[in-house]
C-alpha atoms as a PDB file:
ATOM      1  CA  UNK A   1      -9.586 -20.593 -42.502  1.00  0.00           C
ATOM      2  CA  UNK A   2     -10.347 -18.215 -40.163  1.00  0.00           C
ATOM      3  CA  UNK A   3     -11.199 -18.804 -36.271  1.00  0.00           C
ATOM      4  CA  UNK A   4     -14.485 -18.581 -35.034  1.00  0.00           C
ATOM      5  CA  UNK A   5     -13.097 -16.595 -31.679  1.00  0.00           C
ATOM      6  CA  UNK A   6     -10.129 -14.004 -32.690  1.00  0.00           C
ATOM      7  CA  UNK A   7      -8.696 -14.373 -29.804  1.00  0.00           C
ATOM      8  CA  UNK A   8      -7.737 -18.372 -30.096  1.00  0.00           C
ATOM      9  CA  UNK A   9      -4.098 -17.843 -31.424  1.00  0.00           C
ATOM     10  CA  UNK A  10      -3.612 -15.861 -28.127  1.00  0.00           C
ATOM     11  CA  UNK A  11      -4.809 -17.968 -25.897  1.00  0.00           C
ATOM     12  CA  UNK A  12      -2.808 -21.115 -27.520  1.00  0.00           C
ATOM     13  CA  UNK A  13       0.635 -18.848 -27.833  1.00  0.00           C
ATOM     14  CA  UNK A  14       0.112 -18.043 -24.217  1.00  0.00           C
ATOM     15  CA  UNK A  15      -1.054 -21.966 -22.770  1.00  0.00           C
ATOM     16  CA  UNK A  16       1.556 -23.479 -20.380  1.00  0.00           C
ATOM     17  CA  UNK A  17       3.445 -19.862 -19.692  1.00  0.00           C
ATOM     18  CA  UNK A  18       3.840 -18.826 -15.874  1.00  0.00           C
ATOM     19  CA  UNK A  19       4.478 -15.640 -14.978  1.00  0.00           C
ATOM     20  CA  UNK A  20       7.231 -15.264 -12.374  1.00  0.00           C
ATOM     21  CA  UNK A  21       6.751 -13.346  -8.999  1.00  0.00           C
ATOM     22  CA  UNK A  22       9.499 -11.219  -8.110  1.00  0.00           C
ATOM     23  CA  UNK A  23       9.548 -11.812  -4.414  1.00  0.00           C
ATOM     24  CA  UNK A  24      11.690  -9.046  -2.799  1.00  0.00           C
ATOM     25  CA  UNK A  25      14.125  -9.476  -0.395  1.00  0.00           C
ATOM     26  CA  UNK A  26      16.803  -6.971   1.177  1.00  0.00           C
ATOM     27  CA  UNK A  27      19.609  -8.158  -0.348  1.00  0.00           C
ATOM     28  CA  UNK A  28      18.059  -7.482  -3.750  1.00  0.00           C
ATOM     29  CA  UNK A  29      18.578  -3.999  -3.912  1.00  0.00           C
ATOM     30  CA  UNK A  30      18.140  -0.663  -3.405  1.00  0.00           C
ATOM     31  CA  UNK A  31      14.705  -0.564  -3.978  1.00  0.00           C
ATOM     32  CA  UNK A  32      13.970  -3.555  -2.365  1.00  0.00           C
ATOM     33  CA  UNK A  33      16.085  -2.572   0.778  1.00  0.00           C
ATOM     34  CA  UNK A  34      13.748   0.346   2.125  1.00  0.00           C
ATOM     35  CA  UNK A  35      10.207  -1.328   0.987  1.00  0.00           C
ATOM     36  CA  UNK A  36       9.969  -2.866   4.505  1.00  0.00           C
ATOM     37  CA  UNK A  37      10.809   0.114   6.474  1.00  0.00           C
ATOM     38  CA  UNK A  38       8.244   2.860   4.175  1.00  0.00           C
ATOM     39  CA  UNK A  39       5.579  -0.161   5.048  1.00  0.00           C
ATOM     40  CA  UNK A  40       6.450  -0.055   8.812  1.00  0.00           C
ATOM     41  CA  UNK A  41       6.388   3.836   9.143  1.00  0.00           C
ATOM     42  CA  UNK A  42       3.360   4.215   7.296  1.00  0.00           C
ATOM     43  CA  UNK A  43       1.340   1.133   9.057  1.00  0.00           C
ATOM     44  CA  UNK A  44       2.380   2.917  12.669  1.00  0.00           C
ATOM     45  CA  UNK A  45       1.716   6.714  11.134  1.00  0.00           C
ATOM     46  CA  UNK A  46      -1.889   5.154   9.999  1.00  0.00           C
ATOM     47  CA  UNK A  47      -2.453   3.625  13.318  1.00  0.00           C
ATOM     48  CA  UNK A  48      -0.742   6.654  15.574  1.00  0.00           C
ATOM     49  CA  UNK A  49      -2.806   9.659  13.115  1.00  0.00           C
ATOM     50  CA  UNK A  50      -6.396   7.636  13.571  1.00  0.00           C
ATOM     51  CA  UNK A  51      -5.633   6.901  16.833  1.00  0.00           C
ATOM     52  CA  UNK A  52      -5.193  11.057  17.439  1.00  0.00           C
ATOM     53  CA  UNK A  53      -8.210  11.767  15.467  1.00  0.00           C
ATOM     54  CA  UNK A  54      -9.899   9.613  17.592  1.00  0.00           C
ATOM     55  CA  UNK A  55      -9.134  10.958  20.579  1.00  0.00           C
ATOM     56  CA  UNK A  56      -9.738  14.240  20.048  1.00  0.00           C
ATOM     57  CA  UNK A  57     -13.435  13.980  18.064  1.00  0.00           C
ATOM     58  CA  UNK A  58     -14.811  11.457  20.198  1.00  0.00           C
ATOM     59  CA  UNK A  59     -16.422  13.852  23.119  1.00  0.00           C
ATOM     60  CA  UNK A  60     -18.888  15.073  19.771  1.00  0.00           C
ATOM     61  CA  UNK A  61     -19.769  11.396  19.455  1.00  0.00           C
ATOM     62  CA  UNK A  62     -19.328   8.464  17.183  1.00  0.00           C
ATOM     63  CA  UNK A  63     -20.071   9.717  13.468  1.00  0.00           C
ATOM     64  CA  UNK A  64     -17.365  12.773  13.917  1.00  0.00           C
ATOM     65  CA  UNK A  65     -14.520  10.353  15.494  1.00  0.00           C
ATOM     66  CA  UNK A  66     -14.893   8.132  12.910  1.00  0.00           C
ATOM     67  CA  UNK A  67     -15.158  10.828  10.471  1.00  0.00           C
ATOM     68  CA  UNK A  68     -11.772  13.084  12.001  1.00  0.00           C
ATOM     69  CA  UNK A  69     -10.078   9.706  12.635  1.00  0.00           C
ATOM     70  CA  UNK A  70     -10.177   8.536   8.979  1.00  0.00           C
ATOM     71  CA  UNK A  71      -8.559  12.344   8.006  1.00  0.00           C
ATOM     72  CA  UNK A  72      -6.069  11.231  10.479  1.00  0.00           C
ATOM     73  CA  UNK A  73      -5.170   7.929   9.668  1.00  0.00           C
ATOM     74  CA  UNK A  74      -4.564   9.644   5.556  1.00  0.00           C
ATOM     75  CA  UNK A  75      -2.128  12.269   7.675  1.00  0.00           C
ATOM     76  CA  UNK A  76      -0.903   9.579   9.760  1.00  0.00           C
ATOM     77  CA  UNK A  77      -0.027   7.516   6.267  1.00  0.00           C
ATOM     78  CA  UNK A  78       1.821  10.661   4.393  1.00  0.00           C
ATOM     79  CA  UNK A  79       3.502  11.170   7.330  1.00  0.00           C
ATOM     80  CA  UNK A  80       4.767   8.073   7.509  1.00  0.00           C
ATOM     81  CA  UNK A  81       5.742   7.994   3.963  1.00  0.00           C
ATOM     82  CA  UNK A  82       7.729  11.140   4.033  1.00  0.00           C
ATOM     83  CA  UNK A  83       9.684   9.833   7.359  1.00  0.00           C
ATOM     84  CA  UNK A  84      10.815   6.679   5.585  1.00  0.00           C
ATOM     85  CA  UNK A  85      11.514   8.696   2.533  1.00  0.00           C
ATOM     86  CA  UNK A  86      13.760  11.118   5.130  1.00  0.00           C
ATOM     87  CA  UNK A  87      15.141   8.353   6.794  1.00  0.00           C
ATOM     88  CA  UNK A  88      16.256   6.672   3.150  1.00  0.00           C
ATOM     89  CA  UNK A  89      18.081   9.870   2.028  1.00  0.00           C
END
């Protein structure tokens, strides 16, 4: 007899699994060890490159700061990555 949803079977085989969250921690690894710095470097390159852009489009008014501060925040991010990258070497 065949099922009137194919997908049944599935959803049966699969009832009561949990997936498992791999929560990282420093001790963990390699990998694991430098995901906390990369996130630091890039959350103060985001915050130090928009803050730049900021400052130097603002005097031709609100649309162009906002505009040259979001191209520096995405400098401000890679910039951050490849310092934590540098720093992991």
């Amino acid at each position: 007899m065949t099922e009137p949803n194919p997908f049944a079977r599935r959803k049966r085989e699969h009832a009561g699994r949990v997936r498992s969250r791999k929560l990282f921690h420093p001790s963990q690894g390699a990998i694991a060890a430098h995901l906390t710095p990369v996130k630091l470097l890039i959350f103060v390159g985001l915050n130090i490159g928009g803050y730049l852009g900021w400052a130097a489009a603002e005097p031709w008014g609100l649309t162009w700061a906002f505009a040259i501060s979001s191209i520096g925040s995405l400098i401000g991010v890679y910039a951050g990555w490849w310092l934590a990258r540098r720093l992991g070497k």
